[in-house]
C-alpha atoms as a PDB file:
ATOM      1  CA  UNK A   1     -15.757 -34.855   2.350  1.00  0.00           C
ATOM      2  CA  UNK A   2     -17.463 -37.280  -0.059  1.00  0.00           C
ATOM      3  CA  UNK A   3     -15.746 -38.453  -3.713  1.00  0.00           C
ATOM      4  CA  UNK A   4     -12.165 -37.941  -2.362  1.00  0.00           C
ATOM      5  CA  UNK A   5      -9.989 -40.475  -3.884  1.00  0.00           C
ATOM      6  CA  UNK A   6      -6.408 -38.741  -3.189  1.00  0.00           C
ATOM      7  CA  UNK A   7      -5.194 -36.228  -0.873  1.00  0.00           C
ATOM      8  CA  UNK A   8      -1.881 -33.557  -1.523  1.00  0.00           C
ATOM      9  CA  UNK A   9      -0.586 -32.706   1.214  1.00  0.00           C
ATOM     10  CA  UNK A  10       1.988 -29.011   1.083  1.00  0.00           C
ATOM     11  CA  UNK A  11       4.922 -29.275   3.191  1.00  0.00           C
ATOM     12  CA  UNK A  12       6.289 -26.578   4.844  1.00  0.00           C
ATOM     13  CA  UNK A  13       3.954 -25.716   7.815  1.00  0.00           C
ATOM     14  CA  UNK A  14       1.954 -28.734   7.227  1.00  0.00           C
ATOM     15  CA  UNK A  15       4.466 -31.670   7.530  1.00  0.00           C
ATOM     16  CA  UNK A  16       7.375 -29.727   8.419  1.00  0.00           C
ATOM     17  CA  UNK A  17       7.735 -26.884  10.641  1.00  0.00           C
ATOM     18  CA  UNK A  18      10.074 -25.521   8.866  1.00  0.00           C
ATOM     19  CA  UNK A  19       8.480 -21.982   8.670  1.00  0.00           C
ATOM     20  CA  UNK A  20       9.757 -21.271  11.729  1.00  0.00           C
ATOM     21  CA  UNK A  21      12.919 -22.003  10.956  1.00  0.00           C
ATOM     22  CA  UNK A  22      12.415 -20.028   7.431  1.00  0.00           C
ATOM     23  CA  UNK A  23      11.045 -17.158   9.550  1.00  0.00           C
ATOM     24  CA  UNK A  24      14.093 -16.494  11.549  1.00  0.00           C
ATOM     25  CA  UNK A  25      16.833 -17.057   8.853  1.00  0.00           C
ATOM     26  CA  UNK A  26      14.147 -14.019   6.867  1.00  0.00           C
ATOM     27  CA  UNK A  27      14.523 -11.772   9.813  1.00  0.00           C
ATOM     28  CA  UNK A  28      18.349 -12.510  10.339  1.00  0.00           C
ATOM     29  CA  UNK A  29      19.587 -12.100   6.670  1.00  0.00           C
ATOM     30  CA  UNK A  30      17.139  -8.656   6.622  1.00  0.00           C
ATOM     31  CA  UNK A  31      19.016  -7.370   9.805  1.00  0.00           C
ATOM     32  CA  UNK A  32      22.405  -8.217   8.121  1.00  0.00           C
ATOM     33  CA  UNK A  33      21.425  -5.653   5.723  1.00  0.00           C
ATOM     34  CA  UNK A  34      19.502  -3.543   7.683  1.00  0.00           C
ATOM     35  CA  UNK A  35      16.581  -3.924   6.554  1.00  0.00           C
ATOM     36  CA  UNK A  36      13.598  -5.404   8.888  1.00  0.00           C
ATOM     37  CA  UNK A  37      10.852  -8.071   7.926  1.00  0.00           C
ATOM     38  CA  UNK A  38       7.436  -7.852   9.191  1.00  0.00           C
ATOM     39  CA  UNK A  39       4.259 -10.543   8.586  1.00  0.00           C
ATOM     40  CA  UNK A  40       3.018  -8.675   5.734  1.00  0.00           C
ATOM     41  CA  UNK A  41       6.121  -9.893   3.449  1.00  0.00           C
ATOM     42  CA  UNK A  42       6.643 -13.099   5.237  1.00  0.00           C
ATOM     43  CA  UNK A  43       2.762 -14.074   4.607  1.00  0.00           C
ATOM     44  CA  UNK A  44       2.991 -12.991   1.360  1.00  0.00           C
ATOM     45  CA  UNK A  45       5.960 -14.725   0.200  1.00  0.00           C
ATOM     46  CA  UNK A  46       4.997 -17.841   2.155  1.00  0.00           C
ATOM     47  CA  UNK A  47       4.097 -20.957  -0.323  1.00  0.00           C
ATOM     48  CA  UNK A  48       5.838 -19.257  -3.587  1.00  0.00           C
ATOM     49  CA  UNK A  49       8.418 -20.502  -5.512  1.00  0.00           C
ATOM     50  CA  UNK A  50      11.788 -18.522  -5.809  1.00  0.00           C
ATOM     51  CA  UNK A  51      10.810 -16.922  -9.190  1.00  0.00           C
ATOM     52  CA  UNK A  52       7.549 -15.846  -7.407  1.00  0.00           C
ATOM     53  CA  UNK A  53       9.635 -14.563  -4.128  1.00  0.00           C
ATOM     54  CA  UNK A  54      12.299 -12.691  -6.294  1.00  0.00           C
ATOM     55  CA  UNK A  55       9.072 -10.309  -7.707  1.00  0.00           C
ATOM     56  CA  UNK A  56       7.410 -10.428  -3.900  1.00  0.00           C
ATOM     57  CA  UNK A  57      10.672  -8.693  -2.768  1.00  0.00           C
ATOM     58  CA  UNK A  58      11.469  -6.248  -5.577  1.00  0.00           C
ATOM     59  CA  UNK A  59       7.813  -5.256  -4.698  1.00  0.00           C
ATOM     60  CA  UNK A  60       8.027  -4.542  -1.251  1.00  0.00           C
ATOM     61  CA  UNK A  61      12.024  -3.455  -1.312  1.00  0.00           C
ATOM     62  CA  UNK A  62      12.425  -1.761  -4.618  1.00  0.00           C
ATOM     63  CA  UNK A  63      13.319  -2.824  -8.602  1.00  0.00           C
ATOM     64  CA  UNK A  64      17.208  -2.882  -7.457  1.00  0.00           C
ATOM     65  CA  UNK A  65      17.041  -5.092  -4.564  1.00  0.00           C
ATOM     66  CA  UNK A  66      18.885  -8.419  -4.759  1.00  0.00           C
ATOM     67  CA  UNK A  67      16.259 -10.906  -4.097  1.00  0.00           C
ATOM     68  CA  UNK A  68      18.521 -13.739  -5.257  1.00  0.00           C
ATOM     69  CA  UNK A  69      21.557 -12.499  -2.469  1.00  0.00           C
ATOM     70  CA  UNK A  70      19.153 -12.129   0.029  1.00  0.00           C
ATOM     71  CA  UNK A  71      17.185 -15.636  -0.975  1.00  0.00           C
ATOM     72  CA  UNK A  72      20.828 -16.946  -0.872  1.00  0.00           C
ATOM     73  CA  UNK A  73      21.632 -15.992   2.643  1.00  0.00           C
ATOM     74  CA  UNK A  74      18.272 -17.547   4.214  1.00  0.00           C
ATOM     75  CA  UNK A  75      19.522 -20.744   2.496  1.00  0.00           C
ATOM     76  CA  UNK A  76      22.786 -20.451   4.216  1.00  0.00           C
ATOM     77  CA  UNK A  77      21.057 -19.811   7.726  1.00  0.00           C
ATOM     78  CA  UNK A  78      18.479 -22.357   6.970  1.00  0.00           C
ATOM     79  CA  UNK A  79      21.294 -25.056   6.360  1.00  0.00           C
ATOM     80  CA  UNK A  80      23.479 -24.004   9.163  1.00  0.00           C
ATOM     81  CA  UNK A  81      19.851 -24.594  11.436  1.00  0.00           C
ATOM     82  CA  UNK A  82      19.074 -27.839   9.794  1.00  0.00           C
ATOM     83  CA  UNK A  83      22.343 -29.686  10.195  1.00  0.00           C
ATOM     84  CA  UNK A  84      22.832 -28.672  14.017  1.00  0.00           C
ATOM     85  CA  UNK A  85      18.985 -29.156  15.178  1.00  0.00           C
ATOM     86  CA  UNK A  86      17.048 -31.298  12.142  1.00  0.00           C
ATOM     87  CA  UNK A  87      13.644 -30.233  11.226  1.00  0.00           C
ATOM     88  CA  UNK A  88      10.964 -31.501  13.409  1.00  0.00           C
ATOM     89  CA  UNK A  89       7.682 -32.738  12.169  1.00  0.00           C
ATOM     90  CA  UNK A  90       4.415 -30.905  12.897  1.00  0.00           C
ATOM     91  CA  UNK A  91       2.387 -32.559  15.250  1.00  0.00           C
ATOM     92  CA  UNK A  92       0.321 -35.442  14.111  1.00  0.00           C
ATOM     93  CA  UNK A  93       2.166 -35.031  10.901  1.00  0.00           C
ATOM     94  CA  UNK A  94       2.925 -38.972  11.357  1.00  0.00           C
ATOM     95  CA  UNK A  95       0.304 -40.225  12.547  1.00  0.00           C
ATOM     96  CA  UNK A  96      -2.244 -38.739   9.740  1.00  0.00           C
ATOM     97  CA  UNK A  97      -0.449 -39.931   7.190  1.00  0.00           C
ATOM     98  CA  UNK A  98      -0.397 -43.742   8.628  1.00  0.00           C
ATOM     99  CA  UNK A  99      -3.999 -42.880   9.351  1.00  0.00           C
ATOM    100  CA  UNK A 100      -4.864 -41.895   5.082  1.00  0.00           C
ATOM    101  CA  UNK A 101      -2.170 -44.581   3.491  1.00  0.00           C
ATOM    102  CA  UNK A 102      -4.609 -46.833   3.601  1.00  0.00           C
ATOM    103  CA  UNK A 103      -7.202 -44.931   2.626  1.00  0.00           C
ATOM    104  CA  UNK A 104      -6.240 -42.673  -0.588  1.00  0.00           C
ATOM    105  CA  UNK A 105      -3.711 -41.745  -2.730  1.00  0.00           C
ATOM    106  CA  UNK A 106      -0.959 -39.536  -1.221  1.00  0.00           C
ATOM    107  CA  UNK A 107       0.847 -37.026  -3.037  1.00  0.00           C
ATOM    108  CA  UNK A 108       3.066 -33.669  -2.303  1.00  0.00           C
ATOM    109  CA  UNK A 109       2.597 -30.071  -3.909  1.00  0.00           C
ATOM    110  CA  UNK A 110       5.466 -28.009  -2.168  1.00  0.00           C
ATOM    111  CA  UNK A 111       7.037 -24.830  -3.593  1.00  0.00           C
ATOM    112  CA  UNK A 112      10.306 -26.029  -2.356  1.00  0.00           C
ATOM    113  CA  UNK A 113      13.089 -27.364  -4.374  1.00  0.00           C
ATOM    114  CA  UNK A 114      12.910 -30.842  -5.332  1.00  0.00           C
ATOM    115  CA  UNK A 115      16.081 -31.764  -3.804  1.00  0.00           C
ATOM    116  CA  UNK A 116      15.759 -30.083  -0.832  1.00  0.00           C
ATOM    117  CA  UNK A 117      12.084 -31.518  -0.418  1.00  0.00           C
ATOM    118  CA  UNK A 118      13.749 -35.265  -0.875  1.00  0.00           C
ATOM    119  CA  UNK A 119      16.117 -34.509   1.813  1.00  0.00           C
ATOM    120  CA  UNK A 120      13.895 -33.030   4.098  1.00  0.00           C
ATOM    121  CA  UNK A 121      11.203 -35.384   3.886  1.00  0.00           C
ATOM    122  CA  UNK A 122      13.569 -38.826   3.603  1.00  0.00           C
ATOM    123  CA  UNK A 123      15.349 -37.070   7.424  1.00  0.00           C
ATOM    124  CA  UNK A 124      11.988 -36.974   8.832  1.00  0.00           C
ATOM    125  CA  UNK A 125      11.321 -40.306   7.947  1.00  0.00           C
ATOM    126  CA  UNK A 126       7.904 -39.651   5.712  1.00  0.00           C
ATOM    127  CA  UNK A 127       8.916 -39.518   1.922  1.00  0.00           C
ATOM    128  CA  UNK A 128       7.914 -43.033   1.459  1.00  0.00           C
ATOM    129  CA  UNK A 129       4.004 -42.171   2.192  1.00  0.00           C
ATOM    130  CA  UNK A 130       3.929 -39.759  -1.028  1.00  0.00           C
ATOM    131  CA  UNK A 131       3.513 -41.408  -4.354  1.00  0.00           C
ATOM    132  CA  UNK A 132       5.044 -38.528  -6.404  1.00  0.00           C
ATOM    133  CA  UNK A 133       6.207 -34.528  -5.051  1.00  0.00           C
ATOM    134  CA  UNK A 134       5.585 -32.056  -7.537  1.00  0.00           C
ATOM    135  CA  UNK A 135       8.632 -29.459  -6.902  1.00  0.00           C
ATOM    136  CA  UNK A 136       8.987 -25.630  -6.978  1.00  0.00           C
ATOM    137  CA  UNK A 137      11.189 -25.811 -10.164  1.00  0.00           C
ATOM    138  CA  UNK A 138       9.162 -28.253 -12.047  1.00  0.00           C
ATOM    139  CA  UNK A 139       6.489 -25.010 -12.698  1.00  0.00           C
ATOM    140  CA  UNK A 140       6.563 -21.543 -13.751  1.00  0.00           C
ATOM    141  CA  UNK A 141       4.726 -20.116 -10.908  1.00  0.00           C
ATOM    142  CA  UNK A 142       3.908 -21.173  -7.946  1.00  0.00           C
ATOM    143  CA  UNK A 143       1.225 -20.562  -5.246  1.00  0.00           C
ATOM    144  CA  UNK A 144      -1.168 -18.874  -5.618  1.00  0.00           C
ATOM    145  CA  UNK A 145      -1.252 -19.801  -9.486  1.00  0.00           C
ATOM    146  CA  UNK A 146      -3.066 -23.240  -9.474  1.00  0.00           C
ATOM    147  CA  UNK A 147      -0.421 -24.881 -12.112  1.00  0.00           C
ATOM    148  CA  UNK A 148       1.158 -26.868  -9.318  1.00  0.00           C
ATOM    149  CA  UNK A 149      -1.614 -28.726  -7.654  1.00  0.00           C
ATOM    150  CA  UNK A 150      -2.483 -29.167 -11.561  1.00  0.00           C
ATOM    151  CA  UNK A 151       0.767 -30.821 -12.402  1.00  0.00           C
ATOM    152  CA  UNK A 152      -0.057 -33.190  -8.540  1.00  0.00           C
ATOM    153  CA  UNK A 153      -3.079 -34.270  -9.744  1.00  0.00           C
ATOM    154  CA  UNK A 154      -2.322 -34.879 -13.226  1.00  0.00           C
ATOM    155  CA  UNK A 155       1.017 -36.914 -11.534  1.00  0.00           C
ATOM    156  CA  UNK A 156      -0.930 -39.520  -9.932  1.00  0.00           C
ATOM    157  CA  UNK A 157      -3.753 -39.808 -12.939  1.00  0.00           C
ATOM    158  CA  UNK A 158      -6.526 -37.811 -11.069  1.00  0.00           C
ATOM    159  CA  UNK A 159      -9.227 -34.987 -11.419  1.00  0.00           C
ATOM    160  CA  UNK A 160      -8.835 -32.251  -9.280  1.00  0.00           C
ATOM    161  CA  UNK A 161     -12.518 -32.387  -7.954  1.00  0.00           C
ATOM    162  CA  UNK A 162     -11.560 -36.214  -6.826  1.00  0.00           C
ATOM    163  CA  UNK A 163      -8.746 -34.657  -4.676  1.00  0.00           C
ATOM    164  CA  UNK A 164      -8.308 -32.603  -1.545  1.00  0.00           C
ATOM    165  CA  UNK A 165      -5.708 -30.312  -0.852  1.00  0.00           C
ATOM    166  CA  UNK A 166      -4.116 -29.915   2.602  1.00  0.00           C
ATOM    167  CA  UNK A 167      -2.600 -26.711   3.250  1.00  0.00           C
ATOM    168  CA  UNK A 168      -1.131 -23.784   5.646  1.00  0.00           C
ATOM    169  CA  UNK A 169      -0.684 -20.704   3.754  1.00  0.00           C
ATOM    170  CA  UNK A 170      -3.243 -18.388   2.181  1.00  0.00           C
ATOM    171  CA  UNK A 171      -1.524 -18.793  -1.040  1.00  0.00           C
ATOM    172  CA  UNK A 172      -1.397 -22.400  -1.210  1.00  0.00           C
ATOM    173  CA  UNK A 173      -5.459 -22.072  -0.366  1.00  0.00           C
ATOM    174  CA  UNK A 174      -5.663 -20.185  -3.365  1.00  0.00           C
ATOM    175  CA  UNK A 175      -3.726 -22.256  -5.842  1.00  0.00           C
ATOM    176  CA  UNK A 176      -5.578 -25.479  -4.422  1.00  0.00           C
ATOM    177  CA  UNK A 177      -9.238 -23.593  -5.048  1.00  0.00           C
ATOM    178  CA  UNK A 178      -8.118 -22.227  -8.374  1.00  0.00           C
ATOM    179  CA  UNK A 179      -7.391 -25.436  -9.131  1.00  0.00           C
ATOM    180  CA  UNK A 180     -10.554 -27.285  -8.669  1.00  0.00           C
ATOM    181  CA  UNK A 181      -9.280 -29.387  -5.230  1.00  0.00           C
ATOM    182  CA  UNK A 182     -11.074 -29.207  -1.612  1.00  0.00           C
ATOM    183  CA  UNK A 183      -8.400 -27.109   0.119  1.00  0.00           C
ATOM    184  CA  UNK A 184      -8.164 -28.100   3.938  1.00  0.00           C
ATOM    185  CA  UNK A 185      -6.214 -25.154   6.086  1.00  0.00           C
ATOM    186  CA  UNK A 186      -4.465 -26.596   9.331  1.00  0.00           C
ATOM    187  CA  UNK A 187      -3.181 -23.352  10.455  1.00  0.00           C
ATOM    188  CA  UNK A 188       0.111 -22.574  11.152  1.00  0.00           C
ATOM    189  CA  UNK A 189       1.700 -19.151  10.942  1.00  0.00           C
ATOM    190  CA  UNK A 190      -1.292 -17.711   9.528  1.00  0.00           C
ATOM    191  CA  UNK A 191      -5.084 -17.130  10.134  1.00  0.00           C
ATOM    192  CA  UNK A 192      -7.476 -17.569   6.971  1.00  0.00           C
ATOM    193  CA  UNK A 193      -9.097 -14.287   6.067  1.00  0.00           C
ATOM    194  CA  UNK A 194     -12.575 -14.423   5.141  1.00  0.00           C
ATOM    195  CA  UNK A 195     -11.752 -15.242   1.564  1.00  0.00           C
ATOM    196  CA  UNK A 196      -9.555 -17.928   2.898  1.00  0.00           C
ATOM    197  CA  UNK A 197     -12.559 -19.064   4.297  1.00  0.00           C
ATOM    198  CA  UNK A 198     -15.158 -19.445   1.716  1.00  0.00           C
ATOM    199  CA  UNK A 199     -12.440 -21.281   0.088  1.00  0.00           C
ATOM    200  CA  UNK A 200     -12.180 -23.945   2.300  1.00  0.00           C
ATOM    201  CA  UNK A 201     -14.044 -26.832   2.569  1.00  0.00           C
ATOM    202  CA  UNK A 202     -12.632 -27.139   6.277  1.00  0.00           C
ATOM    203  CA  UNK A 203     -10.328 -25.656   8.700  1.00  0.00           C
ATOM    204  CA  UNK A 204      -8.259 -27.005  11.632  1.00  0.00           C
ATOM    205  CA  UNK A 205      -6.340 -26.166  14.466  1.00  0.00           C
ATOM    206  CA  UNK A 206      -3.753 -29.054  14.087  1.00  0.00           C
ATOM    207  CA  UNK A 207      -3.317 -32.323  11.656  1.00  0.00           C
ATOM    208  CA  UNK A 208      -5.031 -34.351  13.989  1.00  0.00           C
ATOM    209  CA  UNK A 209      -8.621 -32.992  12.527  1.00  0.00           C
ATOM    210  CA  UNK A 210      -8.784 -34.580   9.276  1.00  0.00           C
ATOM    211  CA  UNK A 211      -9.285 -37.456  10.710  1.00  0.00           C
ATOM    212  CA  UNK A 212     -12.795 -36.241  11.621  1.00  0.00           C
ATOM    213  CA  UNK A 213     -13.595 -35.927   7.714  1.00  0.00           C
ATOM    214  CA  UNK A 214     -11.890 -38.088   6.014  1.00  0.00           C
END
């Protein structure tokens, strides 16, 4: 990948694996209510900020559902997770960014809340290797709408075509494309489709890969 001067990384399912934490607080606040959650709403709620999610839900569970109870309740089981057990890193997620510090700039384009991202990241021990973290509430819409990785790039004074974007979800493939960046996919919970593909300038099994191209 030649001309890359700064790489954003996502979070969740790239640094953090906290999808699979996400995923089971989903299907245990659905159950609560009787309701069940398949991949087809977790995948397409995955890399959206809560505005987007609210809308994702009312889609898929009617105009009356109470996205913002239910969206409340995953935070409660997601809390109760993360205080007892932490939230590991994925692998390599360390050792890549030591690897690129040196290298480029380093920045952060998670849906997440900001606070929650500052918490999560300073407990792992990484926030320090990100020069700024554009935040779920700091845009209208999230993933797939390319405004985010806009707002990264414009954070740490770069073009978009200057930066790659490193990323799990289909929807964070999307915003990074629409956006002008390289997206990278390290997969995670989800395999590209075949738009996915033609999106990305490369894909990888695991964190440790970028190391073959940048």
């Amino acid at each position: 990948m030649k001309n890359i001067k700064a790489i954003i990384f996502d979070m969740d399912g790239v640094i953090l694996d906290s999808e699979s934490i996400s995923d089971i607080t989903w299907r245990k606040a659905a159950e609560e209510k009787g309701l069940s959650v398949n991949d087809e709403i977790l995948n397409a709620c995955r890399g959206s900020n809560k505005n987007d999610t609210i809308q994702t839900l009312k889609k898929y569970y009617g105009s009356d559902f109470d996205s913002e109870a239910f969206l409340e309740r995953t935070s409660e089981l997601f809390h109760e997770i993360e205080e007892k057990d932490g939230i590991p890193l994925l692998p390599y997620a360390k050792e890549i960014l030591e690897y690129l510090k040196p290298r480029y700039r380093l920045a952060l384009a998670s849906s997440t809340r900001g606070p929650t991202v500052e918490r999560q990241l300073r407990a792992a021990g990484v926030i320090d290797f990100f020069e700024t973290r554009t935040t779920g509430e700091m845009v209208e819409h999230s993933k797939p709408n390319p405004e985010i990785y806009l707002m990264a790039c414009k954070s740490i004074g770069m073009n978009p075509e200057d930066c790659a974007a490193v990323e799990d979800s289909l929807n964070g493939i999307r915003s990074a494309y629409a956006a002008g960046l390289k997206p990278v996919m390290v997969i995670d919970k989800v395999q590209p489709t075949e738009e996915i593909r033609k999106m990305c300038c490369n894909i990888f099994d695991s964190l440790d890969g970028l190391k073959t191209v940048l």
